[in-house]
Protein backbone atom coordinates (compact mmCIF):
# COMPACT_ATOMS: atom_id res chain seq x y z
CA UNK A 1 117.91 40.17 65.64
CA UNK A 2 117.77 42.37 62.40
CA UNK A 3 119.63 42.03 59.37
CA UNK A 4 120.11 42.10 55.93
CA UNK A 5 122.08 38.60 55.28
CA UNK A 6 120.77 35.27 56.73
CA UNK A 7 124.29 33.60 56.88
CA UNK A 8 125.60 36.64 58.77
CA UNK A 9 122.28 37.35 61.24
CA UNK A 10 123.15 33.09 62.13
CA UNK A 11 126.79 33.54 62.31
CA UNK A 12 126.38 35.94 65.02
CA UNK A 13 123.73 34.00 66.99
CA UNK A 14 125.85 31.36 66.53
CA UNK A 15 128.88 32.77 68.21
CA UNK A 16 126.56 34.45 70.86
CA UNK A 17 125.32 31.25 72.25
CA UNK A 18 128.96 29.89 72.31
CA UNK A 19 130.05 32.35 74.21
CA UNK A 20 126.95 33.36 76.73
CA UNK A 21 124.49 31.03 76.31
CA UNK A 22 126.01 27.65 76.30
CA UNK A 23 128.56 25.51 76.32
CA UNK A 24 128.96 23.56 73.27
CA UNK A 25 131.42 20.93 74.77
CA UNK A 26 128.71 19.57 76.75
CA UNK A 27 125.41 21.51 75.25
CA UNK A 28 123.07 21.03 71.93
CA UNK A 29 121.25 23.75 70.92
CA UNK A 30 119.28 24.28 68.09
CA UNK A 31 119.04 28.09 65.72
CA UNK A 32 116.22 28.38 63.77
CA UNK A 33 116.14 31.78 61.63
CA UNK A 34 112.47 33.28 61.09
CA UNK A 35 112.04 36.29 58.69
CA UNK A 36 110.50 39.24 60.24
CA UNK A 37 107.21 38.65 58.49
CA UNK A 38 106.87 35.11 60.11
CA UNK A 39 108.10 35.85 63.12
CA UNK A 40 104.91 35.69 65.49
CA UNK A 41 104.97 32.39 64.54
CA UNK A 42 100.65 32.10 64.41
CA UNK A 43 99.61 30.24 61.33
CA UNK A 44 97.35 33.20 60.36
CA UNK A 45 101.33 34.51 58.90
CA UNK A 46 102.05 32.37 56.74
């Protein structure tokens, strides 16, 4: 997901998991927010 602001990129994860992925009642999930330049996620990145 793109964007400029990291509070609002989560905030709309968040409320896109609450309303297709899960539900939080009865489901954990965890959100973890890579910048673009990290986001392969290989240690050759960082």
């Amino acid at each position: 997901m793109e964007g400029e602001n990291r509070d609002d990129v989560r905030d709309a994860v968040v409320d896109m998991c609450e309303r297709l992925l899960c539900n939080p009642v009865i489901h954990n999930y965890k959100i973890t927010v890579i910048p673009q330049d990290y986001a392969c996620g290989c240690s050759d990145c960082e």
